[in-house]
Protein backbone atom coordinates (compact mmCIF):
# COMPACT_ATOMS: atom_id res chain seq x y z
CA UNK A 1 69.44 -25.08 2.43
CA UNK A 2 72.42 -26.62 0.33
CA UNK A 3 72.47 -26.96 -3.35
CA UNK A 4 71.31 -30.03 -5.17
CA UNK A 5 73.81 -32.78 -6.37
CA UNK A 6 76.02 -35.53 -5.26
CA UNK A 7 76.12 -35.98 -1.57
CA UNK A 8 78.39 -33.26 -0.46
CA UNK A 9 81.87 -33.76 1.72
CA UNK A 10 82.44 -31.31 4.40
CA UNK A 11 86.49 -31.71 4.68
CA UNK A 12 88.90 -30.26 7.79
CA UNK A 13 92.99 -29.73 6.39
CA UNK A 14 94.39 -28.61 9.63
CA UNK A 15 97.93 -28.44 7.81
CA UNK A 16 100.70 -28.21 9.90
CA UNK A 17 98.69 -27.77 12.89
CA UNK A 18 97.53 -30.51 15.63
CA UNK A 19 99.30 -32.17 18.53
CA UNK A 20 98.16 -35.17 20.88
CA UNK A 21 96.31 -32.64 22.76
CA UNK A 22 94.60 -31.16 20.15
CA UNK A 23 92.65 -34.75 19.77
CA UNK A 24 89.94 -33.54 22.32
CA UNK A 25 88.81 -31.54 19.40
CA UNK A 26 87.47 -34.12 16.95
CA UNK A 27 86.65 -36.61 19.97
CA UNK A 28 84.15 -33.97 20.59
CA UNK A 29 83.38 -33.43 17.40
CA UNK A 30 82.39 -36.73 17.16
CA UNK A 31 80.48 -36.22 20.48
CA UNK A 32 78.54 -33.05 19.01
CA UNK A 33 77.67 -35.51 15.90
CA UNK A 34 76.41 -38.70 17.11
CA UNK A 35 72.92 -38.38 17.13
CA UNK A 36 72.84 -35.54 14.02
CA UNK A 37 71.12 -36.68 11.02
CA UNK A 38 73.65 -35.65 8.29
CA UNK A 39 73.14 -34.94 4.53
CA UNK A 40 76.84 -34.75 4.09
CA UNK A 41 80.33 -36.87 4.47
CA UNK A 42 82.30 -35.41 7.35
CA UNK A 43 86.47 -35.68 6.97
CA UNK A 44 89.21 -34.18 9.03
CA UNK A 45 92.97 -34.36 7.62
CA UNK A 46 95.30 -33.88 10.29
CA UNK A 47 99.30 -34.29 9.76
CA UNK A 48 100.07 -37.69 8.76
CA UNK A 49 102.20 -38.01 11.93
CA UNK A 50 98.57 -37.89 13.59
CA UNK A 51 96.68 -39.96 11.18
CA UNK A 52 96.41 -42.96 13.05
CA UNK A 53 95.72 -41.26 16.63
CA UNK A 54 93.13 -39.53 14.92
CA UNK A 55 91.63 -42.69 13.35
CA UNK A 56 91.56 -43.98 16.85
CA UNK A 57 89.97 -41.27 18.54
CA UNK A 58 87.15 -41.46 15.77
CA UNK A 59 86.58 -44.95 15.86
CA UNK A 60 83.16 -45.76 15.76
CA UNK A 61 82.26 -42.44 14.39
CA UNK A 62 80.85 -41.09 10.97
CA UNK A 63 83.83 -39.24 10.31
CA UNK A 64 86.49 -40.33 7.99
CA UNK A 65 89.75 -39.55 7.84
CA UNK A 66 92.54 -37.86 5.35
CA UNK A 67 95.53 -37.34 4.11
CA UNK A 68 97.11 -34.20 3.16
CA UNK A 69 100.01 -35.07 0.53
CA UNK A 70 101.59 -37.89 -1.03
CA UNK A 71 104.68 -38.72 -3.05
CA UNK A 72 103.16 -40.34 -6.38
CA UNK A 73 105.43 -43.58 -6.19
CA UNK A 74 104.08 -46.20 -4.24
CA UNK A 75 107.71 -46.61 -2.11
CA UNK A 76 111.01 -45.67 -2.58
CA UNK A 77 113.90 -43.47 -2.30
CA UNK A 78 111.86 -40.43 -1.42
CA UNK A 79 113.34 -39.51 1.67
CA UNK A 80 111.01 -37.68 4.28
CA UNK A 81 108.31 -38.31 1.89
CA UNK A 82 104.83 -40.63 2.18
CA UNK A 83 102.89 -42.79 -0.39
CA UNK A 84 99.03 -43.30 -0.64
CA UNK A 85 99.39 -46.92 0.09
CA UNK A 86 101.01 -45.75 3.58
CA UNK A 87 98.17 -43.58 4.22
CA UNK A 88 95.63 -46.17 3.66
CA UNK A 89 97.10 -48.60 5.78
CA UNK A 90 96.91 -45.71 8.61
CA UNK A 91 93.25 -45.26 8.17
CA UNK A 92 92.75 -42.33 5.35
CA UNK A 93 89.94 -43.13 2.99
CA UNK A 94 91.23 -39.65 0.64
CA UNK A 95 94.50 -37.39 0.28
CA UNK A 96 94.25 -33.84 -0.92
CA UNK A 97 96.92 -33.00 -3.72
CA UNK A 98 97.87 -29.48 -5.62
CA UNK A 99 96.99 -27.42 -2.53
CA UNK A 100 98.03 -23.80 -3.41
CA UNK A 101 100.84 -24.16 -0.75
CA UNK A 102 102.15 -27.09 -1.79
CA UNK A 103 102.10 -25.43 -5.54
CA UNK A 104 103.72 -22.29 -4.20
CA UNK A 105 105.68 -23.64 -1.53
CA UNK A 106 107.04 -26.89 -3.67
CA UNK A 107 106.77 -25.85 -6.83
CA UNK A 108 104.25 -28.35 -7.69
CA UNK A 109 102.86 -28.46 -11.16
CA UNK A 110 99.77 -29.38 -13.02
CA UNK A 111 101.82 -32.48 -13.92
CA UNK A 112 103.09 -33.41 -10.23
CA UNK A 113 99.64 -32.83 -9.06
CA UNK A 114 98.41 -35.30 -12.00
CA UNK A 115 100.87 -37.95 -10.77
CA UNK A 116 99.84 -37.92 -7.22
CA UNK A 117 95.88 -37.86 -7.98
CA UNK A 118 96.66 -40.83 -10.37
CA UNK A 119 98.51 -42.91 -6.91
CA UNK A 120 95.78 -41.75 -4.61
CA UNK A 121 93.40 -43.38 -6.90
CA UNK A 122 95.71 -46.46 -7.66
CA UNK A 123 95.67 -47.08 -3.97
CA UNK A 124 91.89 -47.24 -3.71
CA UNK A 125 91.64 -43.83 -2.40
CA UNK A 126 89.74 -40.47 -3.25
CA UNK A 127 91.92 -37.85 -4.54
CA UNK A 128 90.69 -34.28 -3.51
CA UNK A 129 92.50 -32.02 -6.27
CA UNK A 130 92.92 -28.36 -5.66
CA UNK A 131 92.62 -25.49 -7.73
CA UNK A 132 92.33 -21.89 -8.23
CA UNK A 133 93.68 -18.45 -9.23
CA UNK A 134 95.34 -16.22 -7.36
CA UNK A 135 94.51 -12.38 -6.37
CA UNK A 136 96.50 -11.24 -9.59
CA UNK A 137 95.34 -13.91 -11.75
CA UNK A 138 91.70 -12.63 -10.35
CA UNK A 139 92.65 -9.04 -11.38
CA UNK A 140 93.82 -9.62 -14.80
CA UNK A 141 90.61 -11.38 -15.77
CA UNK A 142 92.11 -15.09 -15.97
CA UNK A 143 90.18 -16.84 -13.46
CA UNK A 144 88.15 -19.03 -14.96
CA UNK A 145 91.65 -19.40 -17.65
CA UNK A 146 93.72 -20.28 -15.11
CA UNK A 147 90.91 -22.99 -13.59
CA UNK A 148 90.37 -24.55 -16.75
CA UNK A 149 94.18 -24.97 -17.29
CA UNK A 150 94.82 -26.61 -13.95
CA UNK A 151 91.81 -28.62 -14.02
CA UNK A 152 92.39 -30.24 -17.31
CA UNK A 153 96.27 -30.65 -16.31
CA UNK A 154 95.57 -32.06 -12.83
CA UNK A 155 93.02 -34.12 -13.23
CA UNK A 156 94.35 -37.85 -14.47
CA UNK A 157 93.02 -40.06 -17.87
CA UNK A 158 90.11 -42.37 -16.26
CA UNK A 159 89.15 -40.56 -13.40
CA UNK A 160 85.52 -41.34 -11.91
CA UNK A 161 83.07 -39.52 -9.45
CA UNK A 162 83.82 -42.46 -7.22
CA UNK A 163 87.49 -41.43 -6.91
CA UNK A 164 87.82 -38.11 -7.74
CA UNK A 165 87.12 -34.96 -5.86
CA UNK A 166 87.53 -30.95 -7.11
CA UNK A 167 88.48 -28.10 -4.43
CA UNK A 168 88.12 -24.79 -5.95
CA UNK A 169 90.53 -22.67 -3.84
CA UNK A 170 90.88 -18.74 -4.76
CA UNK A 171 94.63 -18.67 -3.59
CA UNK A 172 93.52 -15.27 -2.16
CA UNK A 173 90.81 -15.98 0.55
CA UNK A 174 92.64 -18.99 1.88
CA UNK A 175 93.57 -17.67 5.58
CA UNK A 176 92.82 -13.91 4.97
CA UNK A 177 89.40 -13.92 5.77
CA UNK A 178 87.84 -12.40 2.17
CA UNK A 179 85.86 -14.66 -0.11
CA UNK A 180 84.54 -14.42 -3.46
CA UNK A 181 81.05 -13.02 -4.19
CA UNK A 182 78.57 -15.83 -4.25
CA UNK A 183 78.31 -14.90 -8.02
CA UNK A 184 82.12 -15.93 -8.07
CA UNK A 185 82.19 -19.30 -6.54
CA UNK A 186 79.09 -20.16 -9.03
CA UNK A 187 80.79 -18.83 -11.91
CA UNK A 188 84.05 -20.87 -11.21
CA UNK A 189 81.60 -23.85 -10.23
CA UNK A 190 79.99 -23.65 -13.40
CA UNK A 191 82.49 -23.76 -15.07
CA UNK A 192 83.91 -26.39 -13.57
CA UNK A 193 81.20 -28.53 -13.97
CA UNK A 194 80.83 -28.08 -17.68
CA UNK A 195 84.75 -28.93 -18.07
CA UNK A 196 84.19 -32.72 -15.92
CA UNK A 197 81.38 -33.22 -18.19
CA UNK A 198 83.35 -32.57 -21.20
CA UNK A 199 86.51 -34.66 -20.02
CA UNK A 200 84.52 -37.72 -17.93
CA UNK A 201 81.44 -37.42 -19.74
CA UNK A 202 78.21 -38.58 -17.54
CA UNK A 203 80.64 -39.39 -14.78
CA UNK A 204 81.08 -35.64 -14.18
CA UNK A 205 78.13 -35.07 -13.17
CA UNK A 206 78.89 -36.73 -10.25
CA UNK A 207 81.81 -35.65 -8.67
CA UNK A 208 82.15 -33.41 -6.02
CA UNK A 209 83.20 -29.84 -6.17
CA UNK A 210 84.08 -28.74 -3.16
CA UNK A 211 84.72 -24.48 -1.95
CA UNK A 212 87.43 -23.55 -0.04
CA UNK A 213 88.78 -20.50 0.96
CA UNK A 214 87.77 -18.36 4.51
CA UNK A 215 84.92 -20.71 5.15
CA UNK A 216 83.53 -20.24 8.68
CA UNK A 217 79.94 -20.66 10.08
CA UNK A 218 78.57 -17.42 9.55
CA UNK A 219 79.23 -17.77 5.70
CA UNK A 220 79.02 -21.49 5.27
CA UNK A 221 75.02 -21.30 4.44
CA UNK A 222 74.99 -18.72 1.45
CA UNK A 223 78.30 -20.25 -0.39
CA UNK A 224 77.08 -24.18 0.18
CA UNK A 225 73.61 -23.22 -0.83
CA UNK A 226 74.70 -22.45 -4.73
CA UNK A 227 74.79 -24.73 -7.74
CA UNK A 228 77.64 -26.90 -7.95
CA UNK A 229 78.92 -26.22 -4.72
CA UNK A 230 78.89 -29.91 -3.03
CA UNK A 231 80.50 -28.99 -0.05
CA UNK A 232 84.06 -27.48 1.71
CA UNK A 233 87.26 -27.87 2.38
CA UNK A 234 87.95 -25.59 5.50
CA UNK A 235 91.08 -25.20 7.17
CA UNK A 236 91.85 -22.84 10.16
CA UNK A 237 87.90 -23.61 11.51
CA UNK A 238 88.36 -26.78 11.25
CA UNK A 239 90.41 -26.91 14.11
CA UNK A 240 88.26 -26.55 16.74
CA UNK A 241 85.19 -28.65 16.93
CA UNK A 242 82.82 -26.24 17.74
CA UNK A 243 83.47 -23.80 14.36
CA UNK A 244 83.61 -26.85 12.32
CA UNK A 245 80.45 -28.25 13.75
CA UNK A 246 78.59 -25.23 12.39
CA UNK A 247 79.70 -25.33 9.17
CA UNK A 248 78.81 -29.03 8.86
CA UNK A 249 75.68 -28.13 10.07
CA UNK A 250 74.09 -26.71 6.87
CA UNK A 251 73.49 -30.43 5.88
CA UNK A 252 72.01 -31.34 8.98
């Protein structure tokens, strides 16, 4: 049984994986759904190359669709870059910013992150902000330091539970296989929680926090089933329909 609170999101990134064959996975997923009573919202966010085809394939379906960057202007000089508004227009209904690869990989900061949440919502979108520490931060004690910091540096002036989503991602159990104790993730929930009531106020209460992080079907149950945890953003089992069907299945 999941935890109480807003309706949760169960969320594929399949980052720079996918190809025009790899669409028989979420037409099937949408297959495996149809008749499944869900308590959850159901997303896959393929490479924006794929957005559309995806979109397609799901037409008709009770899965949405998302992005997985954006530039924060709305066009531009960016070269090889993509703006919410061009996501929209191919179908996403949310774009995940300040994933721990893009911070490592791109340098982004608190403050880039800030900008792009602030587009994503300017284009009538849901931004899905990422978090967390990594294994040293863990070590030295400064998880819940280092959530706080990005949280209250990522997350843009105004922000609602309408348009907003949180992703707490320990930078260490993304792709190895380890997770945090179930103590963990509600710690860092907690705490998270308490901070979005302290910057949005009522509104807080509301948003999403999502887990991500090594989240497969045999563990999906016991870390969606504590408080504050309103769902997950999954990436290498989201990729194949049958993995990801059993981890949206705790809110069947």
């Amino acid at each position: 049984m999941a935890s109480e609170g807003p309706r949760p999101l169960v969320a594929g990134n399949w980052k720079m994986n996918g190809s025009v064959a790899m669409l028989k996975e979420p037409r099937l997923l949408a297959a495996m759904l149809k008749d499944v009573k869900l308590k959850a919202d159901v997303m896959v966010c393929p490479p924006a190359i794929l957005v559309r085809r995806v979109k397609s394939v799901l037409k008709g379906s009770k899965i949405k669709v998302g992005g997985q960057d954006c530039h924060w202007a709305a066009s531009g000089a960016h070269t090889g870059d993509i703006s919410a508004e061009m996501l929209k227009e191919a179908g996403c209904t949310a774009v995940i910013v300040g994933h721990s690869e893009r911070r490592t990989n791109h340098g982004e900061t608190d403050e880039i992150v800030n900008k792009k949440a602030r587009a994503v919502q300017k284009a009538g979108l849901k931004a899905i902000i990422c978090i967390g520490e990594t294994l040293e931060e863990r070590k030295s004690g400064k998880t819940l330091e280092v959530v706080t910091r990005q949280l209250k540096g990522s997350l843009p002036e105004g922000s609602t539970a309408s348009d907003t989503v949180i992703a707490y991602e320990p930078v260490w159990a993304i792709g190895t296989g380890l997770t945090p104790t179930t103590a963990e993730v509600a710690e860092v929930h907690a705490l998270i929680r308490k901070e979005l009531s302290g910057l949005m106020g009522q509104d807080g209460a509301g948003v999403r926090i999502l887990y991500g992080g090594s989240v497969k079907p045999s563990n999906a149950e016991e870390l969606m089933s504590q408080p504050n945890v309103n769902g997950a953003l999954v990436g290498g089992a989201s990729l194949k329909a049958a993995d990801f069907l059993g981890i949206i299945k705790v809110y069947a």
